[in-house]
C-alpha atoms as a PDB file:
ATOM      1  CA  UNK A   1     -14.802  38.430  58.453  1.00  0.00           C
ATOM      2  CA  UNK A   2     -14.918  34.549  59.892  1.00  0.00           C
ATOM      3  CA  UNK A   3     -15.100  32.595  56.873  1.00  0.00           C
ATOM      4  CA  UNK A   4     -15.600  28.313  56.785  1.00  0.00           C
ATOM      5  CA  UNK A   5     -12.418  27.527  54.667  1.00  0.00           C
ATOM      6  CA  UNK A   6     -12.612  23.839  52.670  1.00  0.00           C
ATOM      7  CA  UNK A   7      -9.405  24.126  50.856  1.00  0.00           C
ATOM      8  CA  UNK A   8      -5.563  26.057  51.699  1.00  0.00           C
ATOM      9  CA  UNK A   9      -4.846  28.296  49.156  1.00  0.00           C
ATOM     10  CA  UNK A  10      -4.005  26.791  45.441  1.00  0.00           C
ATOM     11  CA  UNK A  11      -0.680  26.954  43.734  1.00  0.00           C
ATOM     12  CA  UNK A  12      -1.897  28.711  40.310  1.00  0.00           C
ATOM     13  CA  UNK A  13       0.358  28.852  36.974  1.00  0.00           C
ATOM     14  CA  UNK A  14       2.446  31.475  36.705  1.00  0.00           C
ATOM     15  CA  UNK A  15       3.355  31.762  40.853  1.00  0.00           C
ATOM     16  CA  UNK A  16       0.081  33.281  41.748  1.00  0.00           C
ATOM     17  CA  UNK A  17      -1.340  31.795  45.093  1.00  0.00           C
ATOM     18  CA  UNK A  18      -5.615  32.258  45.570  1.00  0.00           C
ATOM     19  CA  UNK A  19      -8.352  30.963  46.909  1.00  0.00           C
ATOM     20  CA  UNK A  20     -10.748  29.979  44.451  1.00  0.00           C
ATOM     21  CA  UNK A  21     -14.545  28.792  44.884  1.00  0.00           C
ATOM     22  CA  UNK A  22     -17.199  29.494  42.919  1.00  0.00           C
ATOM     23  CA  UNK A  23     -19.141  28.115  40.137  1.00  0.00           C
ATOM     24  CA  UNK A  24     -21.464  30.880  38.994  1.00  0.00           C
ATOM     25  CA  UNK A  25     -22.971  34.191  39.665  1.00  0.00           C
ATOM     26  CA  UNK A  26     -25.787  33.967  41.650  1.00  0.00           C
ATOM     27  CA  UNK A  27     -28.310  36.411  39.805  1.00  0.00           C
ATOM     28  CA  UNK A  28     -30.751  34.069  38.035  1.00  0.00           C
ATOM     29  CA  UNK A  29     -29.308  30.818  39.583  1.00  0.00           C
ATOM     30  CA  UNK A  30     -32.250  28.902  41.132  1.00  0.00           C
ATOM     31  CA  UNK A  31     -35.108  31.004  39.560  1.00  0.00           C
ATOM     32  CA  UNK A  32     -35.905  27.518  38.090  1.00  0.00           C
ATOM     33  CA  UNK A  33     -37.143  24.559  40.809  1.00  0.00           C
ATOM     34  CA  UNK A  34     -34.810  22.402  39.470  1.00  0.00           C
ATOM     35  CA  UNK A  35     -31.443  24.636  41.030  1.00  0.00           C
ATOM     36  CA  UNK A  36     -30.714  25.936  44.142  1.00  0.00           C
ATOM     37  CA  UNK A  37     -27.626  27.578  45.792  1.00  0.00           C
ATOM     38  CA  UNK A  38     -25.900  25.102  48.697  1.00  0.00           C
ATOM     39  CA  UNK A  39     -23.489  27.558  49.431  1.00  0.00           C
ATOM     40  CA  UNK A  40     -21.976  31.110  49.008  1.00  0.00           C
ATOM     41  CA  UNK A  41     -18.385  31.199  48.026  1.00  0.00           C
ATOM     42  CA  UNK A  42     -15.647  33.496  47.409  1.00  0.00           C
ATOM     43  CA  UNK A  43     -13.968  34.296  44.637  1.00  0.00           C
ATOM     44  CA  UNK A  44     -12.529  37.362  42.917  1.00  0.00           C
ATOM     45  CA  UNK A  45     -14.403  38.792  40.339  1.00  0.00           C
ATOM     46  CA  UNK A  46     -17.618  37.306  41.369  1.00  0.00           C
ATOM     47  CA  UNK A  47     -20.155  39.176  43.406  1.00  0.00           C
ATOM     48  CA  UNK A  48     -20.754  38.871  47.726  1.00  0.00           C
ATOM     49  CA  UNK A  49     -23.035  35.705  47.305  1.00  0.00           C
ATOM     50  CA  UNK A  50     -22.082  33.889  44.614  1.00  0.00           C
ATOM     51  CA  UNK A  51     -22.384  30.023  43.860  1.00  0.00           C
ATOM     52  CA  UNK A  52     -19.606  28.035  45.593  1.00  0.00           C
ATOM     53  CA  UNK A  53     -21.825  24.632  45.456  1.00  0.00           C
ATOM     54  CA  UNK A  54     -24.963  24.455  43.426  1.00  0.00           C
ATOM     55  CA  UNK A  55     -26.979  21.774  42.207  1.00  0.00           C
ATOM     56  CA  UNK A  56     -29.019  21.567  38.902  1.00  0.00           C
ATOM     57  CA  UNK A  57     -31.127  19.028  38.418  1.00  0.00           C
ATOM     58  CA  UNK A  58     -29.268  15.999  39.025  1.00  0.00           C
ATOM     59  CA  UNK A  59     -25.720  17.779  38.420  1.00  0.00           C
ATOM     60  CA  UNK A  60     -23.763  18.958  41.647  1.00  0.00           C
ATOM     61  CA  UNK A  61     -22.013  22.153  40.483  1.00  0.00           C
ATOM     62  CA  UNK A  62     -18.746  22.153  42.446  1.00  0.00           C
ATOM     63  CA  UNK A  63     -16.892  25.363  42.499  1.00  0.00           C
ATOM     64  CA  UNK A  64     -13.082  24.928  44.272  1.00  0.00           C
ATOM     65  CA  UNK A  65      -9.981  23.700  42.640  1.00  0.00           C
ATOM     66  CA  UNK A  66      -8.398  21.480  44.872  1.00  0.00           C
ATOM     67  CA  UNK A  67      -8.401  17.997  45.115  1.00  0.00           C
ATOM     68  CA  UNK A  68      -9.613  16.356  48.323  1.00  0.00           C
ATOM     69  CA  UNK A  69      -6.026  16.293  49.281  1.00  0.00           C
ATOM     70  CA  UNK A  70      -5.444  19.590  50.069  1.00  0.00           C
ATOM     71  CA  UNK A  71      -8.734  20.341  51.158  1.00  0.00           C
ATOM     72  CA  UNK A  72      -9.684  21.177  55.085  1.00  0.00           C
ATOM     73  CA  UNK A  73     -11.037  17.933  57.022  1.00  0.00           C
ATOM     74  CA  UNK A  74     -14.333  20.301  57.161  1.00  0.00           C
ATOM     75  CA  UNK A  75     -13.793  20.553  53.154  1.00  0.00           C
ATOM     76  CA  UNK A  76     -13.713  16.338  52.812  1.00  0.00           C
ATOM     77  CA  UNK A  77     -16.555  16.120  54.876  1.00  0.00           C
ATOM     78  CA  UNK A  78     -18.655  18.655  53.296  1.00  0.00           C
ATOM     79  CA  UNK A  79     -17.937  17.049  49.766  1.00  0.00           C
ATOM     80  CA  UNK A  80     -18.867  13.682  50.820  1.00  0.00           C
ATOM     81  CA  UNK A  81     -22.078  14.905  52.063  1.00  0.00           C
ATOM     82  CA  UNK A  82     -22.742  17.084  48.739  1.00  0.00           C
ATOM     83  CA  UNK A  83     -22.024  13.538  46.757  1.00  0.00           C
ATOM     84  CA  UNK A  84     -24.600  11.732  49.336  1.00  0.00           C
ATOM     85  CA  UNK A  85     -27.293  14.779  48.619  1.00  0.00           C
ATOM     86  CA  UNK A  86     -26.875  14.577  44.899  1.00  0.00           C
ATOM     87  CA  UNK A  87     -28.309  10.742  44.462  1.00  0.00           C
ATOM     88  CA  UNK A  88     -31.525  12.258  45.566  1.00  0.00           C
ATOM     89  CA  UNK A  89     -31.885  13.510  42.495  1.00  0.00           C
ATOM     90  CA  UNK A  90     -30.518  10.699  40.031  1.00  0.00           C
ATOM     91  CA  UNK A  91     -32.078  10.832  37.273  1.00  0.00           C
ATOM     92  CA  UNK A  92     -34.072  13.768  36.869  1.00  0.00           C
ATOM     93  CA  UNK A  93     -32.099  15.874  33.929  1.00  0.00           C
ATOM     94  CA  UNK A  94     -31.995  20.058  34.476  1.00  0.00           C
ATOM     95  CA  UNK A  95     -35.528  21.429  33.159  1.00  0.00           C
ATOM     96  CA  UNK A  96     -33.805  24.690  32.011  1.00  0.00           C
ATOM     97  CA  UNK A  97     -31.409  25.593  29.676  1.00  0.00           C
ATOM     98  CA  UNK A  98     -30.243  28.283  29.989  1.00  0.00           C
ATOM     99  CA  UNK A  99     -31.412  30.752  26.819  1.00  0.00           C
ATOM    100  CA  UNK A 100     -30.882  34.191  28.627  1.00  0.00           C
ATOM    101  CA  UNK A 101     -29.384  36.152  31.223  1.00  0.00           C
ATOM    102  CA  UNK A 102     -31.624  37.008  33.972  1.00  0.00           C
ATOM    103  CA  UNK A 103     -33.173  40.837  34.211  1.00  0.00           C
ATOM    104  CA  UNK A 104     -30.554  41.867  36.985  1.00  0.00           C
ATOM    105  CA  UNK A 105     -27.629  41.233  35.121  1.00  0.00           C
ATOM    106  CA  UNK A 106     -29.751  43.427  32.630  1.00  0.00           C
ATOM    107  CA  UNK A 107     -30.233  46.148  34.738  1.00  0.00           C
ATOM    108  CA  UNK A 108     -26.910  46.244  36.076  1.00  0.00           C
ATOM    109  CA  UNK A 109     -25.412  46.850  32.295  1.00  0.00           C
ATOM    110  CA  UNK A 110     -27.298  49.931  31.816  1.00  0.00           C
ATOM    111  CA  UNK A 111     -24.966  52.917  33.515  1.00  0.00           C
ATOM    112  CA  UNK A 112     -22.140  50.998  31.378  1.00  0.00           C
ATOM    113  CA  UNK A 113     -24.010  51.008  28.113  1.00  0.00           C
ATOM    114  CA  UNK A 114     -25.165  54.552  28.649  1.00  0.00           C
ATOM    115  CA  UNK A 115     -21.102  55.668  29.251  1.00  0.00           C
ATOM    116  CA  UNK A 116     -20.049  53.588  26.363  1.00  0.00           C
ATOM    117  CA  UNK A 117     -22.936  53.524  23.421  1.00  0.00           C
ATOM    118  CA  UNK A 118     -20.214  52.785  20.375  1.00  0.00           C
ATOM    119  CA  UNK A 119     -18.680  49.971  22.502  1.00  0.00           C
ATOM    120  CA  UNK A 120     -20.316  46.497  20.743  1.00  0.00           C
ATOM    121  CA  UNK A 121     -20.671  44.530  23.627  1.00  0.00           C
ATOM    122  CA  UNK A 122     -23.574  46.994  24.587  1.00  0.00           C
ATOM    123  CA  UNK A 123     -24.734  47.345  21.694  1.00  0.00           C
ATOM    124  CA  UNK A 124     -28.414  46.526  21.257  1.00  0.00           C
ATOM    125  CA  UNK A 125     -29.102  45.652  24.684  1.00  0.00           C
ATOM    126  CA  UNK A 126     -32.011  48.386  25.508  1.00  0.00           C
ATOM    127  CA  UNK A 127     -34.129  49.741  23.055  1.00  0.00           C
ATOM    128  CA  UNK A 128     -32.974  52.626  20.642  1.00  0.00           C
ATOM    129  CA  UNK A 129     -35.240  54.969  22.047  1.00  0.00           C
ATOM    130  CA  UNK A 130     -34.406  54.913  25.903  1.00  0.00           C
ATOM    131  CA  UNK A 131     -30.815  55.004  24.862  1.00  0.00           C
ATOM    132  CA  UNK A 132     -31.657  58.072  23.198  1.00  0.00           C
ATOM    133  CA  UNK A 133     -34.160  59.558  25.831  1.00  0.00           C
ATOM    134  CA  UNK A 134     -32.013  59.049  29.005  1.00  0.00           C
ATOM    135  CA  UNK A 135     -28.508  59.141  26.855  1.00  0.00           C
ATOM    136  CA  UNK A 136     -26.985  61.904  29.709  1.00  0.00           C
ATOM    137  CA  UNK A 137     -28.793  60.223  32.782  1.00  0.00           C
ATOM    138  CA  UNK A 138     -27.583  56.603  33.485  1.00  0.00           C
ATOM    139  CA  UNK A 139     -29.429  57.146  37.046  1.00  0.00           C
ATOM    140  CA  UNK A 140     -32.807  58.102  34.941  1.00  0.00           C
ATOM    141  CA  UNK A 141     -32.710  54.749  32.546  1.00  0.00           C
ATOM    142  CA  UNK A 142     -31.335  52.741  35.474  1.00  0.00           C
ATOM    143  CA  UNK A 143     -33.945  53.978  37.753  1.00  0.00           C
ATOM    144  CA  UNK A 144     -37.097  53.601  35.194  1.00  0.00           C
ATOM    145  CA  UNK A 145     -35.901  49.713  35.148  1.00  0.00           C
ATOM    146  CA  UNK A 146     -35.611  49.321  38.670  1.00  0.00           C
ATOM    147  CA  UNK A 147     -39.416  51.173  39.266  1.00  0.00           C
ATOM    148  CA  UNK A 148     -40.892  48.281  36.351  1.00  0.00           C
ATOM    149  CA  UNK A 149     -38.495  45.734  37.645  1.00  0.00           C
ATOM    150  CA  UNK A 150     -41.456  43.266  37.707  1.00  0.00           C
ATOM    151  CA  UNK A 151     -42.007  43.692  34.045  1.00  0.00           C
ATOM    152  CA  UNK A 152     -38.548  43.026  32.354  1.00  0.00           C
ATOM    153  CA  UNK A 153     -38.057  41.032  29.936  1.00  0.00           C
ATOM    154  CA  UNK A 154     -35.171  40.020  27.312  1.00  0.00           C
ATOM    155  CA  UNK A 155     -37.061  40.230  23.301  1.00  0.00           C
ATOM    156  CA  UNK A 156     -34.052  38.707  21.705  1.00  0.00           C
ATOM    157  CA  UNK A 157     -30.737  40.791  22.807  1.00  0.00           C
ATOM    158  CA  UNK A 158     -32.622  43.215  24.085  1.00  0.00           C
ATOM    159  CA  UNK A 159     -33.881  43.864  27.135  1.00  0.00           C
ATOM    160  CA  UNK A 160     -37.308  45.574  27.352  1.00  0.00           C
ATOM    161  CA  UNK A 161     -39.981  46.958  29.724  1.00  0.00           C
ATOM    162  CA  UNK A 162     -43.801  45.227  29.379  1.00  0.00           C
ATOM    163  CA  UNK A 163     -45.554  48.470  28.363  1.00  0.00           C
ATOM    164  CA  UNK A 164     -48.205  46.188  26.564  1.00  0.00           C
ATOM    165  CA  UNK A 165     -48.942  44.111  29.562  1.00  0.00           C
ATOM    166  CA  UNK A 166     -48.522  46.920  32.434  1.00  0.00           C
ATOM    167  CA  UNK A 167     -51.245  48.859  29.607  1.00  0.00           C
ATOM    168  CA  UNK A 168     -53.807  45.862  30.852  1.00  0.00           C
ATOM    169  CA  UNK A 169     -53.071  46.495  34.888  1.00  0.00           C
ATOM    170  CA  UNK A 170     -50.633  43.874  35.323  1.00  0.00           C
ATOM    171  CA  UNK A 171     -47.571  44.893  37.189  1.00  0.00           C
ATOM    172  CA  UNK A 172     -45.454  41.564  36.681  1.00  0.00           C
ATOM    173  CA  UNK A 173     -44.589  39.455  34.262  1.00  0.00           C
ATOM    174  CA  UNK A 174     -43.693  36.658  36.490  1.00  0.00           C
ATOM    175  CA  UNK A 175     -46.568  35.655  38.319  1.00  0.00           C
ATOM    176  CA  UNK A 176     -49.272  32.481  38.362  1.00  0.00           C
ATOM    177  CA  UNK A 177     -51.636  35.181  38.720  1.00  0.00           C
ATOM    178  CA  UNK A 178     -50.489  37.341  35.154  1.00  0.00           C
ATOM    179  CA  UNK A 179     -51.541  33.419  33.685  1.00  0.00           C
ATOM    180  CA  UNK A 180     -54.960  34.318  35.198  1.00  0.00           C
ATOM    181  CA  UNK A 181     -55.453  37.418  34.083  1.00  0.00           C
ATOM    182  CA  UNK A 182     -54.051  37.139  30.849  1.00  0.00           C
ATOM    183  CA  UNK A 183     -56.417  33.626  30.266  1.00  0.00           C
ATOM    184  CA  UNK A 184     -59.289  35.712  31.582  1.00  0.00           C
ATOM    185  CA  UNK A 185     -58.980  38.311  29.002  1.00  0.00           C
ATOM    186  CA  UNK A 186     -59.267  36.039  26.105  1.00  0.00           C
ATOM    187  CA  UNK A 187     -63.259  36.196  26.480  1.00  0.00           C
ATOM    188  CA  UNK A 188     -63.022  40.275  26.168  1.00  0.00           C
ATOM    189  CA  UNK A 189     -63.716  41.478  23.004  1.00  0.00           C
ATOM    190  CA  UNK A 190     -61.455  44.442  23.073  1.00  0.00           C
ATOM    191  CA  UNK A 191     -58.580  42.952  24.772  1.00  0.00           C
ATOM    192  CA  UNK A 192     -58.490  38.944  23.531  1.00  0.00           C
ATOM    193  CA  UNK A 193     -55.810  39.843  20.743  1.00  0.00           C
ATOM    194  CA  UNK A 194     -53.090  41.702  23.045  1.00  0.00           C
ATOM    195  CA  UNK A 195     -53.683  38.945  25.583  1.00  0.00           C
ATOM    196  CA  UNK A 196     -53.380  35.678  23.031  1.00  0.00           C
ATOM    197  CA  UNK A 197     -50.153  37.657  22.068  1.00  0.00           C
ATOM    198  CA  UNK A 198     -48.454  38.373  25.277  1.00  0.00           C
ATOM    199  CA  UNK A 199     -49.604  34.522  26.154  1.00  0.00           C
ATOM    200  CA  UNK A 200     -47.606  33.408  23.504  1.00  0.00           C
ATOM    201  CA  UNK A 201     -44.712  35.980  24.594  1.00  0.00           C
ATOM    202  CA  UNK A 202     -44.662  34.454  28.158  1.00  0.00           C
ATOM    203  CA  UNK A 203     -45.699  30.491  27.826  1.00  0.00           C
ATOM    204  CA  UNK A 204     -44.658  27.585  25.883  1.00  0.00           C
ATOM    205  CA  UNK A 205     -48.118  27.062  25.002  1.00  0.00           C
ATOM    206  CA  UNK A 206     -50.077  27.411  21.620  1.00  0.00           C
ATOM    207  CA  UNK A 207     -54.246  26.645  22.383  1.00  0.00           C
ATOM    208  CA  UNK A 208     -56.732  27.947  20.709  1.00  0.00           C
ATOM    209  CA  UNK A 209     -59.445  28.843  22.958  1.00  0.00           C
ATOM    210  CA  UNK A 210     -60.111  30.323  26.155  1.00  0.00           C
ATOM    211  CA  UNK A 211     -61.600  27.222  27.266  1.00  0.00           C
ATOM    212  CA  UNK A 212     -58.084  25.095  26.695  1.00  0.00           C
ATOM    213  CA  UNK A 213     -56.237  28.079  28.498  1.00  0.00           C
ATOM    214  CA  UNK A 214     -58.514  27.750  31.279  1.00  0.00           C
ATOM    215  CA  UNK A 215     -58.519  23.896  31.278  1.00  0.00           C
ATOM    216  CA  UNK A 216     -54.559  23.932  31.391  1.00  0.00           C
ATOM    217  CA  UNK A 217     -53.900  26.692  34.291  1.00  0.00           C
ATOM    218  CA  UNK A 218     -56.437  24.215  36.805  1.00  0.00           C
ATOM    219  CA  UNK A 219     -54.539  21.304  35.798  1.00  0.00           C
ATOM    220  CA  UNK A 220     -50.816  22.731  36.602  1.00  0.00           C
ATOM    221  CA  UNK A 221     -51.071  25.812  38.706  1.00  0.00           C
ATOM    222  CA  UNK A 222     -49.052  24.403  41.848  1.00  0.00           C
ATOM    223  CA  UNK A 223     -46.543  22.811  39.123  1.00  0.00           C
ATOM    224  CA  UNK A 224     -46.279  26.174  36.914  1.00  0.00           C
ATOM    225  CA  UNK A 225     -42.867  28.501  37.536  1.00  0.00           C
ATOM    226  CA  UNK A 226     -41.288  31.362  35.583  1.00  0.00           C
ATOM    227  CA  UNK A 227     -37.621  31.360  34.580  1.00  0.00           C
ATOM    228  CA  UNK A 228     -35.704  34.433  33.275  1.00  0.00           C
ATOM    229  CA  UNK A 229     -32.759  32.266  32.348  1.00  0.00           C
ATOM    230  CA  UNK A 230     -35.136  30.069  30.561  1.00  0.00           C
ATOM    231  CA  UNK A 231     -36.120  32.801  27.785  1.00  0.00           C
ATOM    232  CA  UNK A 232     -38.479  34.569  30.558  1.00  0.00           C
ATOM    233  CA  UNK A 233     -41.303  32.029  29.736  1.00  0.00           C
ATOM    234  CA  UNK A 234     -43.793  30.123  32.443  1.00  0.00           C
ATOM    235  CA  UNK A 235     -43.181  26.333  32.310  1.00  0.00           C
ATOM    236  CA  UNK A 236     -44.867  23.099  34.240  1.00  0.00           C
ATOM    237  CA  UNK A 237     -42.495  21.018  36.126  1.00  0.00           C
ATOM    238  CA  UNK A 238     -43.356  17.118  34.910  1.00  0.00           C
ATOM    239  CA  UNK A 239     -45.573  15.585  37.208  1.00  0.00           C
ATOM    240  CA  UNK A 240     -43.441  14.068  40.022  1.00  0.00           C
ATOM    241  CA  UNK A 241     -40.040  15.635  39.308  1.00  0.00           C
ATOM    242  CA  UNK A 242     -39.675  17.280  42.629  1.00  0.00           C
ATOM    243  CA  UNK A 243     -40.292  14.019  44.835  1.00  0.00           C
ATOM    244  CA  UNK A 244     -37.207  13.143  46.157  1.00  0.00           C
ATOM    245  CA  UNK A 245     -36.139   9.513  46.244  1.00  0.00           C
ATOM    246  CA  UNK A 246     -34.139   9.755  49.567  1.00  0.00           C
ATOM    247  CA  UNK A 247     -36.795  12.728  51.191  1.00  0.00           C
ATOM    248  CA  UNK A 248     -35.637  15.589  52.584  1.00  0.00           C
END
């Protein structure tokens, strides 16, 4: 495989010789406006795709160990350009914090949690009673999450599927339009409670009446996102954060 190299190889301690570059997994990265993924890197242990150069907010996440150095004359170049991109953004502190892992790396835990039940690190991470149900078919639980995908979501350690919002017709949890539907169903009789709750679930938000729902989603729908790494909740990005000082 051609690869573009920015550093030789790095003297590590102990005599070991690798190529390092990368910052952090990729899965849940830039599901946030304020992040996005510059480029891929390699590195062992991390996945095809993983973050080599990121940026978040105004922070430029930069993921290989040498110093400029012993990098490649590519390598200089491409850091000095990653340290011109990054003023763009001076100023404008992450919106996320990061609160939870994103519903991949979720889903990717389950065939090891159904192997290993009594090991701690899995415990508590899906609900007692799919653990039980599928506690011979990894392929069964891993395959129910996959087919409800869109309706993950992490309820303190544990990561659950929206049973209560897919019981209105909604098939995601992650959507402008969910916000719609959800607001909508505050004027139905039948429906208002499970809909105030799973508003409160999913937003940041606490008004009272339909009218103040409905008031808020006009104002900020083009500004409104939804970030698993942010505690799976829909937030507005503050008016004006995403103009760039030097453009694009």
């Amino acid at each position: 495989m051609k690869v573009w190299r920015v550093q030789k190889t790095t003297d590590k301690p102990g005599g070991m010789t690798r190529p390092y570059g990368a910052v952090s997994r990729s899965w849940g990265f830039n599901d946030s406006p304020d992040a996005e993924i510059l480029v891929a890197g390699y590195n062992r242990g991390k996945e095809s795709g993983a973050v080599a150069v990121g940026r978040h907010g105004n922070f430029l996440q930069w993921g290989f160990s040498a110093p400029p150095s012993k990098m490649t004359d590519a390598g200089r170049k491409f850091f000095l350009n990653c340290i011109c991109y990054i003023t763009r953004f001076d100023g404008k502190a992450p919106l996320v914090r990061r609160k939870s892992s994103d519903r991949f790396s979720g889903v990717r835990l389950i065939k090891g949690a159904i192997k290993n039940p009594q090991q701690s690190f899995y415990a508590g991470l899906f609900p007692p009673e799919l653990m039980e149900k599928y506690q011979d078919d990894a392929d069964g639980m891993f395959g129910y999450y996959m087919e409800n995908y869109e309706l993950i979501y992490r309820d303190g350690n544990t990561y659950r599927i929206d049973t209560e919002l897919k019981s209105l017709g909604i098939e995601s949890n992650r959507k402008v339009e969910t916000l719609k539907g959800l607001i909508g169903l505050l004027r139905d009789g039948k429906k208002s409670a499970l809909a105030r709750k799973l508003l409160n679930r999913y937003t940041v938000e606490s008004f009272e009446g339909p009218e103040e729902w409905e008031a808020w989603l006009t104002k900020n729908r083009d500004r409104i996102y939804f970030s698993d790494v942010g505690g799976y909740k829909f937030r507005v990005v503050p008016q004006g954060y995403l103009d760039e000082k030097g453009g694009k």
